[in-house]
ModelCIF file with pLDDT and N, C-alpha, C, O atoms, coordinates in Angstrom:
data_MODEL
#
_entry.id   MODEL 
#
_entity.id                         1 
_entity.type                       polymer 
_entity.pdbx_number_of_molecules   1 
#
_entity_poly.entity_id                      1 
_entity_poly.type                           'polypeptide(L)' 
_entity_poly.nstd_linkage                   no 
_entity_poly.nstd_monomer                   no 
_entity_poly.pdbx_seq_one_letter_code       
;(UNK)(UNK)(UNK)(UNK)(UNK)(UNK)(UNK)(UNK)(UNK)(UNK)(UNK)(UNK)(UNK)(UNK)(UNK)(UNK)
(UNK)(UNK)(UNK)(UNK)(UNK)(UNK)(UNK)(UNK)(UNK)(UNK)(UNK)(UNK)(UNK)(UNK)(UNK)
;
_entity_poly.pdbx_seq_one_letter_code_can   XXXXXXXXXXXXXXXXXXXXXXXXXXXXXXX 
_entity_poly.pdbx_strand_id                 A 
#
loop_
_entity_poly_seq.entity_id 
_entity_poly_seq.num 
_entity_poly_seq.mon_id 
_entity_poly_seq.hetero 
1 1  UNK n 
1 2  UNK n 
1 3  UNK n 
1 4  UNK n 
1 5  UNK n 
1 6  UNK n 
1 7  UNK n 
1 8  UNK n 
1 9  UNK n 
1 10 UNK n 
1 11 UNK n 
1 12 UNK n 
1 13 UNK n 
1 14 UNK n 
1 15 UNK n 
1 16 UNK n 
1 17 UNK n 
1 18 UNK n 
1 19 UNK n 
1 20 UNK n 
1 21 UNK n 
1 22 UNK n 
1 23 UNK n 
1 24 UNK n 
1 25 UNK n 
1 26 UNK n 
1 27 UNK n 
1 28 UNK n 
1 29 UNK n 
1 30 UNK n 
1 31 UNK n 
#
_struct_asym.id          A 
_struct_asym.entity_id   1 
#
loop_
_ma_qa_metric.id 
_ma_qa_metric.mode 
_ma_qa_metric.name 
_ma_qa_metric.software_group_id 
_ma_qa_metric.type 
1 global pLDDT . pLDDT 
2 local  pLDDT . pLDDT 
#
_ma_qa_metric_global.metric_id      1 
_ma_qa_metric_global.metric_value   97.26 
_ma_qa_metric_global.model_id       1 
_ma_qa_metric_global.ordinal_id     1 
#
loop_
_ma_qa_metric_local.label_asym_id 
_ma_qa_metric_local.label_comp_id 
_ma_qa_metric_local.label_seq_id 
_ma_qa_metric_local.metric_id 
_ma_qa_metric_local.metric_value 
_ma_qa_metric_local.model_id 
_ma_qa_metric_local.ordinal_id 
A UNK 1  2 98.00 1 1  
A UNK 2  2 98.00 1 2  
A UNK 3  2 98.00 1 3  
A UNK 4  2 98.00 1 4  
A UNK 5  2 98.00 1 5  
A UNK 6  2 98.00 1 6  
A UNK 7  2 98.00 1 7  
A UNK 8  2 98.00 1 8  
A UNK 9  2 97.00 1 9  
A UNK 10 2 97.00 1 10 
A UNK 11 2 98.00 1 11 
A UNK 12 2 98.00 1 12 
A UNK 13 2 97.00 1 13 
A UNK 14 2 96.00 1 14 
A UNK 15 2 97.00 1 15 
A UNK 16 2 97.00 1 16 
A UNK 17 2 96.00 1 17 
A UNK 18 2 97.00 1 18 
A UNK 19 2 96.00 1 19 
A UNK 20 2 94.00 1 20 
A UNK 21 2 94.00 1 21 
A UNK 22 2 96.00 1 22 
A UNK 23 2 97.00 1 23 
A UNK 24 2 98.00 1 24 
A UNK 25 2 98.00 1 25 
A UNK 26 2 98.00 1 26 
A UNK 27 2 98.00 1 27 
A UNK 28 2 98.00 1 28 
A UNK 29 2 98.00 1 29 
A UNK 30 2 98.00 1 30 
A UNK 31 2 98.00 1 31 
#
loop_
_atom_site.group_PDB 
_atom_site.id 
_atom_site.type_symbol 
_atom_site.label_atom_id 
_atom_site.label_alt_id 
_atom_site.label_comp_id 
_atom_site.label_asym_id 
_atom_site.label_entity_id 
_atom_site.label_seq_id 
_atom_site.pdbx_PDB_ins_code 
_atom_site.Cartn_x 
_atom_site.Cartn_y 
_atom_site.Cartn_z 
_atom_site.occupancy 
_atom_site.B_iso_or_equiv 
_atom_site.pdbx_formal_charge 
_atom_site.auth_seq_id 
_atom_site.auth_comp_id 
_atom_site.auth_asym_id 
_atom_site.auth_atom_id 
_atom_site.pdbx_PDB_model_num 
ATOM 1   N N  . UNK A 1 1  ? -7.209 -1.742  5.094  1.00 98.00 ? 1  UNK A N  1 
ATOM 2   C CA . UNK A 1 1  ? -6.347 -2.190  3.994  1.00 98.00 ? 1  UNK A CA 1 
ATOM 3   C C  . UNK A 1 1  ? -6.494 -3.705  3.811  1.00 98.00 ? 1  UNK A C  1 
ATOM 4   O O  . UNK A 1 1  ? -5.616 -4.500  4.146  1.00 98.00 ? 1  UNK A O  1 
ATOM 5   N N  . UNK A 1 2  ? -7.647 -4.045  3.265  1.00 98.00 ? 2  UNK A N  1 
ATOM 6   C CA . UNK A 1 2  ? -7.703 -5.605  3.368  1.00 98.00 ? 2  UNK A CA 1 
ATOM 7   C C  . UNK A 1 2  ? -6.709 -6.156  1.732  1.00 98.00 ? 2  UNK A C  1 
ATOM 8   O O  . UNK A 1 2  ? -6.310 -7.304  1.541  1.00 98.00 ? 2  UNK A O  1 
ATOM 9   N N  . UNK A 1 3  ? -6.574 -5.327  1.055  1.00 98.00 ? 3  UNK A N  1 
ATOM 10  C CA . UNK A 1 3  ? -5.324 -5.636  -0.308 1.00 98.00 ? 3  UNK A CA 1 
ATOM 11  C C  . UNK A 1 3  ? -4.056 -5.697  0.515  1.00 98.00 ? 3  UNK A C  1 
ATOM 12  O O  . UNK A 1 3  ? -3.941 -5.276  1.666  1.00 98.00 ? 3  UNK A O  1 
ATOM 13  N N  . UNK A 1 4  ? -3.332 -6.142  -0.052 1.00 98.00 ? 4  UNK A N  1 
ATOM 14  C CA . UNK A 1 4  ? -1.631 -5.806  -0.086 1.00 98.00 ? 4  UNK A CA 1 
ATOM 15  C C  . UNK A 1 4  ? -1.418 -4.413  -0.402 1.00 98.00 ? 4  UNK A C  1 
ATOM 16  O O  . UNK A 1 4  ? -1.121 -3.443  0.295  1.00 98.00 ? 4  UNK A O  1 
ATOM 17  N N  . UNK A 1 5  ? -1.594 -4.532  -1.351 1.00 98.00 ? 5  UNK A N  1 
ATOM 18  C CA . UNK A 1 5  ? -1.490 -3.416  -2.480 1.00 98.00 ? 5  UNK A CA 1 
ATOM 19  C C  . UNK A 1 5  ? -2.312 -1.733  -1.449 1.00 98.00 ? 5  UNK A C  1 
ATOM 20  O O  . UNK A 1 5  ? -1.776 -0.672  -1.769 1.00 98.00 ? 5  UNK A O  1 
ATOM 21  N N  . UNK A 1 6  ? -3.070 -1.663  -0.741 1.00 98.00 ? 6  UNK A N  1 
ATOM 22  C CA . UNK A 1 6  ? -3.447 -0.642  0.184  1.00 98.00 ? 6  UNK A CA 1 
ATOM 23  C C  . UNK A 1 6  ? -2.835 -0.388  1.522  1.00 98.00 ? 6  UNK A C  1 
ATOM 24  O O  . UNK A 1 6  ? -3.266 0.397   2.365  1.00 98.00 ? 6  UNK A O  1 
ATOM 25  N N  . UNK A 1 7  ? -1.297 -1.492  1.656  1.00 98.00 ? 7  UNK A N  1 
ATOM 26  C CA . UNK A 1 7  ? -0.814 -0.938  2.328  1.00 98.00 ? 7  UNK A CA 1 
ATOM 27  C C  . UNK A 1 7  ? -0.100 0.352   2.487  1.00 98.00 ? 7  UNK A C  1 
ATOM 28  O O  . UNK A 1 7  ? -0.029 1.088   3.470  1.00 98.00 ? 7  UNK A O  1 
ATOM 29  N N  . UNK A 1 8  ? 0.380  0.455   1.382  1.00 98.00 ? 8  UNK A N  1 
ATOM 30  C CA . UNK A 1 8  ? 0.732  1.796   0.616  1.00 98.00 ? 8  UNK A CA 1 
ATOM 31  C C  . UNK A 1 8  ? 0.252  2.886   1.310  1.00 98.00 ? 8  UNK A C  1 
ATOM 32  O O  . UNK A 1 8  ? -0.922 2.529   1.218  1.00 98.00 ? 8  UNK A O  1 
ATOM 33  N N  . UNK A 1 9  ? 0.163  4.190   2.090  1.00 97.00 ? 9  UNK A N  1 
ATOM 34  C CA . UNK A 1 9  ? -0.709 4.922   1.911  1.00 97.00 ? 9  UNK A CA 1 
ATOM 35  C C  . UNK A 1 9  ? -1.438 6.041   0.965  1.00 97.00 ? 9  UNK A C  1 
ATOM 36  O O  . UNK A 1 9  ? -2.436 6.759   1.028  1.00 97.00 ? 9  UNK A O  1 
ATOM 37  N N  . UNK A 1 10 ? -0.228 5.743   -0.066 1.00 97.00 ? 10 UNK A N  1 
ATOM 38  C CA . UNK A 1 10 ? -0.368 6.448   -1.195 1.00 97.00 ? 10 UNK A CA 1 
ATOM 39  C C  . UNK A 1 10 ? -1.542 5.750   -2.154 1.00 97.00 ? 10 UNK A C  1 
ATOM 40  O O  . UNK A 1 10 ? -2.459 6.343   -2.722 1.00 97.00 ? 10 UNK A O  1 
ATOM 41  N N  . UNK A 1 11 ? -1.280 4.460   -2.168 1.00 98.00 ? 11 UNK A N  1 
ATOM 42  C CA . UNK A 1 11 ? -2.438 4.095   -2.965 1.00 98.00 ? 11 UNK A CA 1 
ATOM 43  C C  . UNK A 1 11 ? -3.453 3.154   -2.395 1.00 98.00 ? 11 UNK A C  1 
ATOM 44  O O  . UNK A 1 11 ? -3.869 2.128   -2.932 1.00 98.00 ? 11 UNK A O  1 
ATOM 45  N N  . UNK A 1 12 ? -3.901 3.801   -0.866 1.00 98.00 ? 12 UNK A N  1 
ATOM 46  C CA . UNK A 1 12 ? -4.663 3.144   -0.371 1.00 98.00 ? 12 UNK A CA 1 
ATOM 47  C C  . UNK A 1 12 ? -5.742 4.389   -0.610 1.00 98.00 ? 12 UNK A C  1 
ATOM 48  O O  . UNK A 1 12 ? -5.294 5.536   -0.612 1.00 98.00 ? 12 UNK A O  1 
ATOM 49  N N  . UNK A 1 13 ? -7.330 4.135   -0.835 1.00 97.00 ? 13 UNK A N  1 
ATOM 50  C CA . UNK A 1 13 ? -8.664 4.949   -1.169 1.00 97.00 ? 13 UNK A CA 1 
ATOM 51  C C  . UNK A 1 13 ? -8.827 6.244   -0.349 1.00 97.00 ? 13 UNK A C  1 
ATOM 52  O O  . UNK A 1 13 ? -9.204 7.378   -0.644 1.00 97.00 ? 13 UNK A O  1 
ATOM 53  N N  . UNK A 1 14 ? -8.366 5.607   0.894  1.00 96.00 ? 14 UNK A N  1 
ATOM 54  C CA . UNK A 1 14 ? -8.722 6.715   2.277  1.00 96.00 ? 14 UNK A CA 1 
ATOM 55  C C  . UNK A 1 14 ? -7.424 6.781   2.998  1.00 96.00 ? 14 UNK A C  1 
ATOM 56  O O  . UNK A 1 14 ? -7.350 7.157   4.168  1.00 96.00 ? 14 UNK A O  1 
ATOM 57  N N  . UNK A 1 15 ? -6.271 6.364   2.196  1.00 97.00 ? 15 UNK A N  1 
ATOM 58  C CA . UNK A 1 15 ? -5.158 7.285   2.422  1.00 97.00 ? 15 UNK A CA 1 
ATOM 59  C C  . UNK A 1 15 ? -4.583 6.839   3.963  1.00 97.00 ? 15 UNK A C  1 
ATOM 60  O O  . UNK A 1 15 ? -3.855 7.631   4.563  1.00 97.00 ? 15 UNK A O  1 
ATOM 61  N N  . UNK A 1 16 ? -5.003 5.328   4.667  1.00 97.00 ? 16 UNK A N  1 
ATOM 62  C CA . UNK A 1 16 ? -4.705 4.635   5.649  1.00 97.00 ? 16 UNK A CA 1 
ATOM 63  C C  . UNK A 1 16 ? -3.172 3.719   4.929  1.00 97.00 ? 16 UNK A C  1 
ATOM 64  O O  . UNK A 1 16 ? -2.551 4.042   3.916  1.00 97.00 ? 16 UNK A O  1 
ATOM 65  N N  . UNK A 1 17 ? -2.989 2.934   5.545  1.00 96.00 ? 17 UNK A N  1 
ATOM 66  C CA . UNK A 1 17 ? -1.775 2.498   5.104  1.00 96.00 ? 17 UNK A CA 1 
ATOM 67  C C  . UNK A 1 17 ? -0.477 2.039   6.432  1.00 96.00 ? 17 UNK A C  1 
ATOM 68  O O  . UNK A 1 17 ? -0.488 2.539   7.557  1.00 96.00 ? 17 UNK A O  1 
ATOM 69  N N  . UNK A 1 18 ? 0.466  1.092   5.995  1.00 97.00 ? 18 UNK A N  1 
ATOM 70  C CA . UNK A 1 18 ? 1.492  0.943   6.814  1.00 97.00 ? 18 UNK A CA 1 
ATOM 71  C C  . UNK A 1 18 ? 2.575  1.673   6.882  1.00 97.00 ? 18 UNK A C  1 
ATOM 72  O O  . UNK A 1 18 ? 3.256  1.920   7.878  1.00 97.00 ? 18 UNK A O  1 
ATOM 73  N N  . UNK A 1 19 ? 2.812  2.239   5.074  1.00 96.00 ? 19 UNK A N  1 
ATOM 74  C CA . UNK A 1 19 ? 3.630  2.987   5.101  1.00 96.00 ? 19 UNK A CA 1 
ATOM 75  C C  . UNK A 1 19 ? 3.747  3.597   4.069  1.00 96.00 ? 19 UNK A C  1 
ATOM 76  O O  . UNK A 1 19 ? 3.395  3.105   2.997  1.00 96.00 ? 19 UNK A O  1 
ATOM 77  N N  . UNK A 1 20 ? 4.392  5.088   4.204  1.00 94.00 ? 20 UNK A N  1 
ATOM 78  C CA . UNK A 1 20 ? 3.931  6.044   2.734  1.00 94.00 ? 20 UNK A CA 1 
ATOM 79  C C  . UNK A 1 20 ? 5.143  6.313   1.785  1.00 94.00 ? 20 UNK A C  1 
ATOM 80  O O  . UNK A 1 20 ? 5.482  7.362   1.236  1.00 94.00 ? 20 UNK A O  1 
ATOM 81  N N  . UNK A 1 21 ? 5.635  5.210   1.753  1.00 94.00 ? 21 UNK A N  1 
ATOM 82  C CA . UNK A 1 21 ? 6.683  4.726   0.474  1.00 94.00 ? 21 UNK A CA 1 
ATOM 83  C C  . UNK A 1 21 ? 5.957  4.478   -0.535 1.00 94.00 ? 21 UNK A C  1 
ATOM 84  O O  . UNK A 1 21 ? 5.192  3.585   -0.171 1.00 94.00 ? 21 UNK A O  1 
ATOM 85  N N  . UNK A 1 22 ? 5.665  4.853   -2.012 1.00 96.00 ? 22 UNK A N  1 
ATOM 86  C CA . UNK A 1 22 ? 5.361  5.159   -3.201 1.00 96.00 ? 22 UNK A CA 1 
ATOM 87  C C  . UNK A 1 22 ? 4.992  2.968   -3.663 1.00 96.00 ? 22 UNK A C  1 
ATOM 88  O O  . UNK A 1 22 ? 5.905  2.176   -3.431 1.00 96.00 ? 22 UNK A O  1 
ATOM 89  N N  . UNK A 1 23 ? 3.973  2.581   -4.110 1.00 97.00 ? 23 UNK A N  1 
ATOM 90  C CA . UNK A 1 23 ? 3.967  1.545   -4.048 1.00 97.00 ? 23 UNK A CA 1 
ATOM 91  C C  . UNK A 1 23 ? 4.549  0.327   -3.264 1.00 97.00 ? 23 UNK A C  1 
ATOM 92  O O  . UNK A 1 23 ? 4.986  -0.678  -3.824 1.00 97.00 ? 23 UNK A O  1 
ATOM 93  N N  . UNK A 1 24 ? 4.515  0.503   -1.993 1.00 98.00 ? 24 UNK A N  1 
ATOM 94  C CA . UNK A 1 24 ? 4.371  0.003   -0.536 1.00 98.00 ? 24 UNK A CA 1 
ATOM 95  C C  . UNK A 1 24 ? 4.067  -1.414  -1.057 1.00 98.00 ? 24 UNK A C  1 
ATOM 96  O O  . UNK A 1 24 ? 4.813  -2.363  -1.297 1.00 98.00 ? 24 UNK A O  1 
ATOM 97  N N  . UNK A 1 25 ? 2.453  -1.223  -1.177 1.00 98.00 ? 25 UNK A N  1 
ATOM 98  C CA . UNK A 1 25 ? 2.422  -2.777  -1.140 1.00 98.00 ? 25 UNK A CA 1 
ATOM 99  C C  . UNK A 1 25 ? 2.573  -3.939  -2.454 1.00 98.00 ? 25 UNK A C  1 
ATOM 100 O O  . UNK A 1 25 ? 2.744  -5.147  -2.617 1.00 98.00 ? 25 UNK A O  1 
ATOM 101 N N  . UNK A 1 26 ? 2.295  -2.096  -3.613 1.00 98.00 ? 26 UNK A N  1 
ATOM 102 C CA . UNK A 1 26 ? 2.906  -3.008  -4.935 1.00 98.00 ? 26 UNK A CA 1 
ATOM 103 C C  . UNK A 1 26 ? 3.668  -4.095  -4.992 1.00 98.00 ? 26 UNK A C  1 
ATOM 104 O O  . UNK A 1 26 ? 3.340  -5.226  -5.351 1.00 98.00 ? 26 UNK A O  1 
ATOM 105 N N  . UNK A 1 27 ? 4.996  -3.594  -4.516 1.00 98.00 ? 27 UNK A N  1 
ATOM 106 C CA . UNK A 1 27 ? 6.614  -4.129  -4.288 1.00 98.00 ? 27 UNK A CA 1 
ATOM 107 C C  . UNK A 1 27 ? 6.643  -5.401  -3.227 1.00 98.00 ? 27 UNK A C  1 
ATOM 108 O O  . UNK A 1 27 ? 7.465  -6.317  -3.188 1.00 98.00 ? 27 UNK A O  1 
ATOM 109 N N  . UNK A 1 28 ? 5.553  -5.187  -2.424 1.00 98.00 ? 28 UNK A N  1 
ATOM 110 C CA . UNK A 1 28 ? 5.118  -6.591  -1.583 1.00 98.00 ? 28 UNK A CA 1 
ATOM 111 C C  . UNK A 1 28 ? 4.521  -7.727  -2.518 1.00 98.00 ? 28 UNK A C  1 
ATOM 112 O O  . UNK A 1 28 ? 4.900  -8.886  -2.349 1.00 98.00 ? 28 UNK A O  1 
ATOM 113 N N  . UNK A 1 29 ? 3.671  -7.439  -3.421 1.00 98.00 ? 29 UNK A N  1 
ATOM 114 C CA . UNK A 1 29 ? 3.051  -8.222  -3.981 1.00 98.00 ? 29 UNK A CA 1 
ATOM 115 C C  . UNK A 1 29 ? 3.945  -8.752  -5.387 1.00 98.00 ? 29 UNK A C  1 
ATOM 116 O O  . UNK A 1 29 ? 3.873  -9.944  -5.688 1.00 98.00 ? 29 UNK A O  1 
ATOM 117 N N  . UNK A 1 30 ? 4.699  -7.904  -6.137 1.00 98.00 ? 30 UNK A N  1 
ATOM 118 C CA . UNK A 1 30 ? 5.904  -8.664  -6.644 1.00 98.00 ? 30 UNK A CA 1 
ATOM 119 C C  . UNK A 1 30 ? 6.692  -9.707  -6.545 1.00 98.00 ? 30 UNK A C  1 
ATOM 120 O O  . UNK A 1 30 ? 7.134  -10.582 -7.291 1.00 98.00 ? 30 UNK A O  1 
ATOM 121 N N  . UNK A 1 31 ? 6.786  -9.283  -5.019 1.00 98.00 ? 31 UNK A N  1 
ATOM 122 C CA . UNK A 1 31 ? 7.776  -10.271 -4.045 1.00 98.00 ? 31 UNK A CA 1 
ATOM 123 C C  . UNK A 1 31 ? 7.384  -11.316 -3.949 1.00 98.00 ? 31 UNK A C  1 
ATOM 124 O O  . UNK A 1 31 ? 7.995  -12.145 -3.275 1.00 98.00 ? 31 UNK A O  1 
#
């Protein structure tokens, strides 16, 4: 997950991730 945004595991490619809350890292990168 070298994005923010792929922390997500929802919208990470291969489905790795920190955590599988629905735009994870979206909501990070807002912030």
């Amino acid at each position: 997950a070298p994005y923010v945004e792929w922390l997500g595991q929802k919208e990470n490619p291969e489905g790795y991730g920190w955590a599988t809350g629905e735009r994870y890292g979206y909501d990070i990168v807002e912030m």
